[in-house]
Protein backbone atom coordinates (compact mmCIF):
# COMPACT_ATOMS: atom_id res chain seq x y z
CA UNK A 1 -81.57 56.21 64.14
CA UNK A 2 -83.45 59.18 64.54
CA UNK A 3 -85.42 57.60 67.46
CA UNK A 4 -82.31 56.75 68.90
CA UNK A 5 -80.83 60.51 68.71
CA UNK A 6 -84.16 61.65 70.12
CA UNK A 7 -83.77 59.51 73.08
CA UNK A 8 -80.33 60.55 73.96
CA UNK A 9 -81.35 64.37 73.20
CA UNK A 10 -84.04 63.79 76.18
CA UNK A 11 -81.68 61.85 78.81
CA UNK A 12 -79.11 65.19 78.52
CA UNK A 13 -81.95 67.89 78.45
CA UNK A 14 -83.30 65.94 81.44
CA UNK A 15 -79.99 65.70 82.91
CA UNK A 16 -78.81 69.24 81.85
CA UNK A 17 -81.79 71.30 82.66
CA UNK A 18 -81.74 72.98 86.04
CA UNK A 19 -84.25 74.98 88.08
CA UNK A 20 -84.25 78.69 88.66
CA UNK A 21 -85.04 80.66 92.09
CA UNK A 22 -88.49 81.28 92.31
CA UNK A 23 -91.55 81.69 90.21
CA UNK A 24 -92.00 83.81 87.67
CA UNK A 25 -95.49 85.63 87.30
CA UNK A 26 -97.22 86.89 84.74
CA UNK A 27 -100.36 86.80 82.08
CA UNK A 28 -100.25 83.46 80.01
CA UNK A 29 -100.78 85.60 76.68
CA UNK A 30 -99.00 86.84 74.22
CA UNK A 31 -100.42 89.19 71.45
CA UNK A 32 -98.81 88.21 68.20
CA UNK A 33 -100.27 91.23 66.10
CA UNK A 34 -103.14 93.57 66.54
CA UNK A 35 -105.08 91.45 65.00
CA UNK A 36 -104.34 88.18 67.11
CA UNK A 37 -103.40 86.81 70.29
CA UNK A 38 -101.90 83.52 71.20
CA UNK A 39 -102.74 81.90 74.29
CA UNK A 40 -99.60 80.12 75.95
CA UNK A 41 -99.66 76.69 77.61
CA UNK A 42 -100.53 76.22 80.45
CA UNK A 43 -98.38 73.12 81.25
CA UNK A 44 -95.15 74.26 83.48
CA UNK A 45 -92.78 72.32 85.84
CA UNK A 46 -94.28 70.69 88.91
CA UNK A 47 -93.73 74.38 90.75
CA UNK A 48 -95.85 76.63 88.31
CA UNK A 49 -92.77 78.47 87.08
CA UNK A 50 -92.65 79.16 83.21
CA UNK A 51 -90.60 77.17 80.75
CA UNK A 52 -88.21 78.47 78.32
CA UNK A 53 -86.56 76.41 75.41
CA UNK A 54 -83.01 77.77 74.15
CA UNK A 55 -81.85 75.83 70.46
CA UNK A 56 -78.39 76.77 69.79
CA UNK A 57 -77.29 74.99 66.60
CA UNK A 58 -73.76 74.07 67.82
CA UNK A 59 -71.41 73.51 70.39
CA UNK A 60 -68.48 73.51 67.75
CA UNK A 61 -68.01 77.16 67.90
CA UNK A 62 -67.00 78.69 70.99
CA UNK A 63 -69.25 81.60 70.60
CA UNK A 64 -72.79 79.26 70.56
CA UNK A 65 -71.42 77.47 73.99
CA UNK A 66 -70.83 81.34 75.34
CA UNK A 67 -74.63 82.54 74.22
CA UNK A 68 -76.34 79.29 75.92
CA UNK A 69 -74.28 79.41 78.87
CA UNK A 70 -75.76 83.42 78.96
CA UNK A 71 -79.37 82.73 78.20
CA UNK A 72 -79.52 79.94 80.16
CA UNK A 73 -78.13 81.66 83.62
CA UNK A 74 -80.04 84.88 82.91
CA UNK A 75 -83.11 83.32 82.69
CA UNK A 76 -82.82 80.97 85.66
CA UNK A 77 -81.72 83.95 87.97
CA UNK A 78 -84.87 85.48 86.49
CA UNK A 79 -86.86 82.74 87.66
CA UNK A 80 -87.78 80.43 84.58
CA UNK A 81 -87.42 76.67 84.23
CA UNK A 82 -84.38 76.48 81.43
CA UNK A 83 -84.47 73.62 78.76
CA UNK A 84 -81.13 73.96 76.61
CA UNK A 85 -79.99 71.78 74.08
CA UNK A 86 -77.66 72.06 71.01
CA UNK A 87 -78.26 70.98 67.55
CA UNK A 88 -74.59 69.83 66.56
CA UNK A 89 -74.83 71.15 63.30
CA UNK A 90 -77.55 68.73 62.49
CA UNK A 91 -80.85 69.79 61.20
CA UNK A 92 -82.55 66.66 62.58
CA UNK A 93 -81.26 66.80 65.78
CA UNK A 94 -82.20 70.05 66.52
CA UNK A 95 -85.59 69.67 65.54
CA UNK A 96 -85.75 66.79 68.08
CA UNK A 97 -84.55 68.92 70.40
CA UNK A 98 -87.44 71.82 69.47
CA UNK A 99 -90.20 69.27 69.31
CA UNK A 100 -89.28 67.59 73.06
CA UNK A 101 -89.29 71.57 74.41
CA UNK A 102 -92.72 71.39 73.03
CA UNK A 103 -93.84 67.98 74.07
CA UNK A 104 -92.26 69.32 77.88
CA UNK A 105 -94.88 72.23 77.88
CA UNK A 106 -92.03 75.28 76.94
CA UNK A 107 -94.14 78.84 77.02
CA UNK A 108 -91.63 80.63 74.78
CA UNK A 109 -88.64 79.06 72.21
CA UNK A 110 -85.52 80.89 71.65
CA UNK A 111 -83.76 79.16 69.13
CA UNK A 112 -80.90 80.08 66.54
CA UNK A 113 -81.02 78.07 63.48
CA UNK A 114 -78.42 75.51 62.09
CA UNK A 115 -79.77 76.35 58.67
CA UNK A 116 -82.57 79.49 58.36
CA UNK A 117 -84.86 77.79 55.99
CA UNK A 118 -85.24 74.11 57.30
CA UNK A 119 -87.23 74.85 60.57
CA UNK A 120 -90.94 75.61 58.91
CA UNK A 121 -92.64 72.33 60.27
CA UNK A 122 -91.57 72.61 64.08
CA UNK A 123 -92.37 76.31 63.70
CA UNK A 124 -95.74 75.64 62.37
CA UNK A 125 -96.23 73.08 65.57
CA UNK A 126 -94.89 75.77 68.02
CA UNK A 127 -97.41 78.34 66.71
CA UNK A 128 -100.57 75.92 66.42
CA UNK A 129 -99.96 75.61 70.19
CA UNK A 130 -99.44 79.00 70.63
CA UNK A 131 -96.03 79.03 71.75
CA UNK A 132 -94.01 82.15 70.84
CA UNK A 133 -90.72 82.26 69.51
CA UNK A 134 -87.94 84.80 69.38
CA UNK A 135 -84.83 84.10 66.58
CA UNK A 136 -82.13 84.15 68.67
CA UNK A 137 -78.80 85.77 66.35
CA UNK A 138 -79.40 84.18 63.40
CA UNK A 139 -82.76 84.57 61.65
CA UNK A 140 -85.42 81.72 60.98
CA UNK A 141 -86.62 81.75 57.25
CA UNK A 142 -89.64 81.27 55.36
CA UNK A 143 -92.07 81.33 58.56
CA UNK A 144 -94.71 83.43 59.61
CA UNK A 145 -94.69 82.50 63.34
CA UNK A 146 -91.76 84.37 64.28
CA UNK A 147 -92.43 87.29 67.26
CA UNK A 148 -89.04 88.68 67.10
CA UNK A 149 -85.42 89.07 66.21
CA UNK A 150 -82.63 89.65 68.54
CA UNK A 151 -79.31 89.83 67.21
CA UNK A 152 -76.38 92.74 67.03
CA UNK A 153 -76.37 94.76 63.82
CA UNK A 154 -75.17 92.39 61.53
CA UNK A 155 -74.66 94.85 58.50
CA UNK A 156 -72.73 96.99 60.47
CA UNK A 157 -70.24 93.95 61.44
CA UNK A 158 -69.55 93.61 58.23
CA UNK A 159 -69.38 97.54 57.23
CA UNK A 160 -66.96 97.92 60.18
CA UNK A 161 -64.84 95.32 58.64
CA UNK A 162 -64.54 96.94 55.58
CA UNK A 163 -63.91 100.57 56.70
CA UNK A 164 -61.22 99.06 59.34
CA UNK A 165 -59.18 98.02 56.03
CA UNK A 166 -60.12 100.95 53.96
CA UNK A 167 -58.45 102.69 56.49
CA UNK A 168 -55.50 100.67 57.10
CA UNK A 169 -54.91 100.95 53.75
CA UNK A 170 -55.34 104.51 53.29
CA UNK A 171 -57.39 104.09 50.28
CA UNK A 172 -58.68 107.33 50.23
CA UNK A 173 -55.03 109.05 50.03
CA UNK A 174 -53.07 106.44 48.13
CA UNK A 175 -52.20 106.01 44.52
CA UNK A 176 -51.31 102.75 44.29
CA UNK A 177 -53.45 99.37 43.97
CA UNK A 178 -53.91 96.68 46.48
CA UNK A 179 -54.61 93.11 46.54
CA UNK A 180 -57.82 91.74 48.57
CA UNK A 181 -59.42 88.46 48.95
CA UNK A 182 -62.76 87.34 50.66
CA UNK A 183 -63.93 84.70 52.99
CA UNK A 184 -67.19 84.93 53.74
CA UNK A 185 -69.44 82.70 56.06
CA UNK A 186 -71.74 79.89 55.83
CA UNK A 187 -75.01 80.38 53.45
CA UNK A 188 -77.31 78.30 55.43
CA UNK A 189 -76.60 81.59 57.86
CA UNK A 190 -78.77 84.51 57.36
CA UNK A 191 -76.64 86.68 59.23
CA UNK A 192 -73.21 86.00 56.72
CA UNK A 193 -75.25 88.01 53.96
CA UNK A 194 -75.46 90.75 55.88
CA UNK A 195 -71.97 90.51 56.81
CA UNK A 196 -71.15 90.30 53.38
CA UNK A 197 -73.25 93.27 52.04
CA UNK A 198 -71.85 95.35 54.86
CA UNK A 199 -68.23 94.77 54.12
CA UNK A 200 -68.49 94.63 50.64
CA UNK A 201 -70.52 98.05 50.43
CA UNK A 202 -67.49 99.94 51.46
CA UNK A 203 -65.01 97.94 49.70
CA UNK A 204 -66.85 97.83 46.38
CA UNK A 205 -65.93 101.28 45.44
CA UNK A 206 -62.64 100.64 45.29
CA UNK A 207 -62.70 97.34 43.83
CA UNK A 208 -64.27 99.32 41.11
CA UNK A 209 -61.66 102.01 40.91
CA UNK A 210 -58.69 99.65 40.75
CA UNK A 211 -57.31 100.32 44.30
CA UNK A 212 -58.45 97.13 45.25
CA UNK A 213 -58.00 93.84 43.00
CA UNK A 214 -59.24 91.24 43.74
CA UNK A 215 -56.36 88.33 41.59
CA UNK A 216 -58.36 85.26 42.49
CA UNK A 217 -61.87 87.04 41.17
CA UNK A 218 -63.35 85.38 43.50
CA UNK A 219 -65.34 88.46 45.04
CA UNK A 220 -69.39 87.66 45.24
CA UNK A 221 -70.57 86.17 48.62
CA UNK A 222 -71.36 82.78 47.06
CA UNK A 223 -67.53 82.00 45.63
CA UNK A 224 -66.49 83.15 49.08
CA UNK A 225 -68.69 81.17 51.11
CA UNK A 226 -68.10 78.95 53.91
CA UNK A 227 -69.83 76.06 55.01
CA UNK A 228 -70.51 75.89 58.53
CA UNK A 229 -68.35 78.84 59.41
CA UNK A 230 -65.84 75.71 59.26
CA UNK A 231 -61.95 76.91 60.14
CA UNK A 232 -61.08 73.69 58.26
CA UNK A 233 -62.90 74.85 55.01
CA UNK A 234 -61.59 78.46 55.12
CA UNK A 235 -58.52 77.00 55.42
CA UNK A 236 -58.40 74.61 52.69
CA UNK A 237 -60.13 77.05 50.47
CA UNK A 238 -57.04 79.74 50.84
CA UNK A 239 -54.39 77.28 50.72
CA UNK A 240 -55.45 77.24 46.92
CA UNK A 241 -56.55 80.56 46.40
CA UNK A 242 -52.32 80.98 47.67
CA UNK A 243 -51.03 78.15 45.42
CA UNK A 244 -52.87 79.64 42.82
CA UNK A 245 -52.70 83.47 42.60
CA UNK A 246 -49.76 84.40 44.95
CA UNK A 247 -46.65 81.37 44.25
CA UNK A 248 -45.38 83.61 42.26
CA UNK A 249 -44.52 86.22 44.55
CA UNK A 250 -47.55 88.65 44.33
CA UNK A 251 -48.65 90.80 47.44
CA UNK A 252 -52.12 89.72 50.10
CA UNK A 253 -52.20 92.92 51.73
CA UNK A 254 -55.78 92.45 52.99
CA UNK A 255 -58.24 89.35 53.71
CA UNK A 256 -61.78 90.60 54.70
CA UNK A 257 -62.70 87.25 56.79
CA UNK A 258 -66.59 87.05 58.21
CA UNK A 259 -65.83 85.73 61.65
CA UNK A 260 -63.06 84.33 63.91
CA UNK A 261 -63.25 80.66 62.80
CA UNK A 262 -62.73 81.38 59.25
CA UNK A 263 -60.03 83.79 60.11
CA UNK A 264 -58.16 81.20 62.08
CA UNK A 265 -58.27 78.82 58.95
CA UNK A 266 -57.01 81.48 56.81
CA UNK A 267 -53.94 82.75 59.13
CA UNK A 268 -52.66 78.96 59.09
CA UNK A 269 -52.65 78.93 55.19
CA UNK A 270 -50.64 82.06 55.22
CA UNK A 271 -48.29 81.09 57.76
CA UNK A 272 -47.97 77.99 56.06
CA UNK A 273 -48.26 78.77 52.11
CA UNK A 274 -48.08 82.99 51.92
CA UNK A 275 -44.14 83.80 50.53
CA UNK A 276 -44.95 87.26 51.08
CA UNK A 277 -42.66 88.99 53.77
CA UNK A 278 -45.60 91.77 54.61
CA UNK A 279 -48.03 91.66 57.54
CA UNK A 280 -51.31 90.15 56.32
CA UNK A 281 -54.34 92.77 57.35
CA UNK A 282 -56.58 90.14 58.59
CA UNK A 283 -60.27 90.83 60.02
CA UNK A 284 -62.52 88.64 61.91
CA UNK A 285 -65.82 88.69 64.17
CA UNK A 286 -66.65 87.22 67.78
CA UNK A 287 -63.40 87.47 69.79
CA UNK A 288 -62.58 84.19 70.49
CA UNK A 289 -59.73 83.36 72.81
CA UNK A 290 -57.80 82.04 70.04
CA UNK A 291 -58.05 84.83 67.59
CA UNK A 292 -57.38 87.26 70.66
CA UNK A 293 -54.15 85.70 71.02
CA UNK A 294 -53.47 85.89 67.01
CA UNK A 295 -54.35 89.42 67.61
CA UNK A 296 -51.74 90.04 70.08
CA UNK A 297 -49.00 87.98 67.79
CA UNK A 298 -49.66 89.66 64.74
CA UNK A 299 -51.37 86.90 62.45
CA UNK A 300 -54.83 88.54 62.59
CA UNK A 301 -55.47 92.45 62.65
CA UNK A 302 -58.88 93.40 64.24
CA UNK A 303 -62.09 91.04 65.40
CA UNK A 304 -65.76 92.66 65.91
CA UNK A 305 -66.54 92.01 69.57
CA UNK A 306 -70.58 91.29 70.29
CA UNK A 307 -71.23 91.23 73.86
CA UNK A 308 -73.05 88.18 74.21
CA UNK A 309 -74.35 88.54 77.89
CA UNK A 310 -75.52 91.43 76.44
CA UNK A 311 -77.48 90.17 73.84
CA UNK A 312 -79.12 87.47 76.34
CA UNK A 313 -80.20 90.30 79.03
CA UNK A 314 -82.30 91.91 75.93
CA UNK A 315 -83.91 88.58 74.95
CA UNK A 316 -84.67 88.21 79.09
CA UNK A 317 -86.17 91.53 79.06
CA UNK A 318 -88.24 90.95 75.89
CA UNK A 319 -88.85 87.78 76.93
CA UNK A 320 -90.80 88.81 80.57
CA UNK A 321 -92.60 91.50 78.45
CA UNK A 322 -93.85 89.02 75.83
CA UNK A 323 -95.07 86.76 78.86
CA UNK A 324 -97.19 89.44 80.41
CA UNK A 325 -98.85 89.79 77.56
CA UNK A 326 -97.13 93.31 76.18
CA UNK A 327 -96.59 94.05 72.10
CA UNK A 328 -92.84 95.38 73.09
CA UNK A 329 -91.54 97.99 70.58
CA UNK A 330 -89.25 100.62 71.05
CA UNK A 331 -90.63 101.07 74.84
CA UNK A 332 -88.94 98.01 75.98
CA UNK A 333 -85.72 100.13 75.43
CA UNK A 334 -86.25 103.11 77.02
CA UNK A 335 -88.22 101.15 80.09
CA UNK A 336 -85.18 99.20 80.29
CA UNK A 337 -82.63 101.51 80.39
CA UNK A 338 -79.79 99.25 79.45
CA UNK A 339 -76.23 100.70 80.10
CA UNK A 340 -75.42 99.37 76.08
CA UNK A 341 -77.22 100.64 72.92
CA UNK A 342 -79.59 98.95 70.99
CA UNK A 343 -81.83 99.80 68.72
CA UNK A 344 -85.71 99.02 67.28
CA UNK A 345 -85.43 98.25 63.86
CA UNK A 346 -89.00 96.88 61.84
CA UNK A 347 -87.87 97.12 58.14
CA UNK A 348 -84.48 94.66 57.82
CA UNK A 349 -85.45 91.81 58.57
CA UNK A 350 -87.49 90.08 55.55
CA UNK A 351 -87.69 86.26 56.77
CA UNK A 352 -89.77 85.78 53.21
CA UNK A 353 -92.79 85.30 54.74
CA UNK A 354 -93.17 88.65 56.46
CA UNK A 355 -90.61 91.54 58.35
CA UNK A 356 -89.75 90.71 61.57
CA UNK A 357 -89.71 92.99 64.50
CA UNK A 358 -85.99 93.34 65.37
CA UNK A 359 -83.81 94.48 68.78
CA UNK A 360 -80.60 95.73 67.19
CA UNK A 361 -77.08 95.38 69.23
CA UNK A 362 -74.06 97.57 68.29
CA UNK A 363 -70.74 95.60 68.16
CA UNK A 364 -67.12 97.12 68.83
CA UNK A 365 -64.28 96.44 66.88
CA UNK A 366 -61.23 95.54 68.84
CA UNK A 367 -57.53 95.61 67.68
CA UNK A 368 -54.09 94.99 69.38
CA UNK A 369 -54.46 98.70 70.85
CA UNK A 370 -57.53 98.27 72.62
CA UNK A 371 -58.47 94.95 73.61
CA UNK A 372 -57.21 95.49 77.34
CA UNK A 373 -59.17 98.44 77.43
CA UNK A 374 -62.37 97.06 75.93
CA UNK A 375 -62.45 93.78 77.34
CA UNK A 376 -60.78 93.92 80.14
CA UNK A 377 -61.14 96.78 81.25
CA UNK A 378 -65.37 96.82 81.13
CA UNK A 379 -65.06 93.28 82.54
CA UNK A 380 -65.95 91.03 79.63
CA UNK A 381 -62.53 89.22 80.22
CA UNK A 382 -60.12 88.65 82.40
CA UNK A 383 -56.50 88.06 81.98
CA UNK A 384 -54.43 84.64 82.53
CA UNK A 385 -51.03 84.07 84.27
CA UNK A 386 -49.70 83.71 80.36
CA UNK A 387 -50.90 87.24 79.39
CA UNK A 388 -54.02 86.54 77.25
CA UNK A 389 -57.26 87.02 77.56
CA UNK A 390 -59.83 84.22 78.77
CA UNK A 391 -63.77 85.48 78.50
CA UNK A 392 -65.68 85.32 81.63
């Protein structure tokens, strides 16, 4: 079966991979540490451009099909041979997918992980032929081999979360108690502790106070996990916190949700199973279409927006520089001089195996106020004949 996945895999790479404009130059090194340097491959398409591999785990999110549309485009306008594929939310299948970049000569693997932890052996065959790799997003666990770390900063996501509901709350003026309950994201995910930590830093306080109660006591990341990010699973998961906690009449005045597909699942279990007659405060992360139109009806309260085409033009950039053989730091930024902040962060990022050199993006949080003005407005999306927002 396996051999069977691998061979479709390499029909639609084949058939899905497309050339860029011109050939891109540069040293075939890349120094790892100041210690060692890797040599890159030399094998490259037929005319001498260099080869990039892009893993996204999944094309069931809309947000994964956004970032390899991104990479993929920037890097062929920048000249690069582009091999994408997506993982499906199977392990196997992306490591097919990794190995076949590697078998096809790539010079440089970006590659967000289905599950952090379950890449080691493909890493370990990327690195003994010197092929560099930058964690696209989500972190890769428990390897050595990884160059870098390019994602938004995820522990602000989360802390942004928690201070929007703080303040819609009014915690720090109000004498009365509030109910709370939290979805988090999917464990395999790196990132969803750090959205956790981050939201539940500010809320803690006054879960410890009494403001905030939390009636399922379901409060540490674990209990409020979510596999997958899945909507479905969010979903089924607060139909019974509802049934359970709240039949009896008792006030939700605040869900702290992780991202956009768990906040979808838990607006339908409160438009379905919520008696309460108050408005819901509802957060989520990523933007999607969906939740922007929940936004603009009322059944979610805020998202946290992360430019993605943003996120690719850093990886690009760091990309180039790791090809010409630089050790980028905090001189990629200010040689760059990109029109969106980011910051150089080498203490995070433990992968267990060692800290990872990070490029740090900083996400917006949008509400029914401002999402005309912050997306499109600054052009990340553009507005349909209906009213709502489409991304470009």
């Amino acid at each position: 079966m396996r051999k069977i996945t691998a061979f479709i895999l390499i029909s639609l790479l084949l058939i899905n991979t497309l050339g860029g404009c011109g050939k891109q130059s540069g040293v075939n090194t890349v120094k790892k540490s100041d210690e060692e340097e890797l040599v890159i491959n030399d094998t490259h398409s037929d005319d001498g451009r260099n080869i990039i591999g892009i893993s996204m785990p999944s094309q069931s999110l809309e947000r994964w099909n956004r970032d390899g549309q991104f990479l993929k485009e920037n890097f062929e306008k920048a000249g690069f041979e582009v091999l994408l594929s997506y993982g499906n939310d199977l392990i196997d299948e992306q490591i097919d997918g990794i190995e076949y970049m590697l078998e096809s000569g790539a010079d440089l693997l970006i590659i967000t992980p289905i599950d952090a932890s379950s890449l080691e052996n493909v890493i370990k065959k990327a690195a003994s032929s010197k092929v560099p790799i930058i964690s696209y997003d989500r972190l890769i666990l428990r390897s050595p081999y990884i160059d870098y770390y390019v994602s938004f900063d995820n522990y602000l996501v989360g802390k942004l979360q928690g201070e929007y509901i703080v303040n819609a709350l009014d915690l720090a003026n109000s004498d009365r108690s509030y109910n709370i309950e939290m979805v988090s994201g999917d464990p395999a995910d790196n990132n969803a502790r750090f959205f956790y930590d981050g939201a539940y830093d500010v809320l803690s306080p006054f879960i410890e106070s009494g403001k905030l109660i939390v009636p399922s006591g379901q409060s540490d990341f674990f209990r409020t996990s979510t596999s997958s990010w899945s909507k479905e699973l969010a979903k089924e998961r607060f139909e019974n916190i509802l049934n359970s906690y709240y039949a009896s009449g008792k006030t939700l005045d605040a869900v702290c949700c992780a991202n956009d597909s768990t906040a979808l699942g838990t607006a339908e279990a409160i438009e379905m199973d919520y008696t309460g007659e108050n408005t819901v405060i509802l957060t989520g992360q990523d933007a999607d279409e969906a939740n922007l139109i929940n936004i603009k009806k009322g059944k979610q309260t805020m998202t946290v927006f992360k430019q993605l085409s943003n996120e690719s033009i850093v990886t690009l950039d760091l990309a180039i520089a790791m090809l010409k053989g630089d050790n980028p730091g905090e001189d990629l930024i200010e040689r760059a001089n990109w029109p969106f902040e980011c910051k150089f962060d080498t203490t995070s990022y433990d992968n267990e195996k060692e800290t990872i050199s990070a490029y740090l993006l900083t996400p917006t949080v949008i509400t029914k106020d401002n999402m005309y003005e912050e997306l499109v407005g600054k052009g990340y999306y553009e507005e349909d004949a209906a009213g709502n927002l489409i991304a470009k």
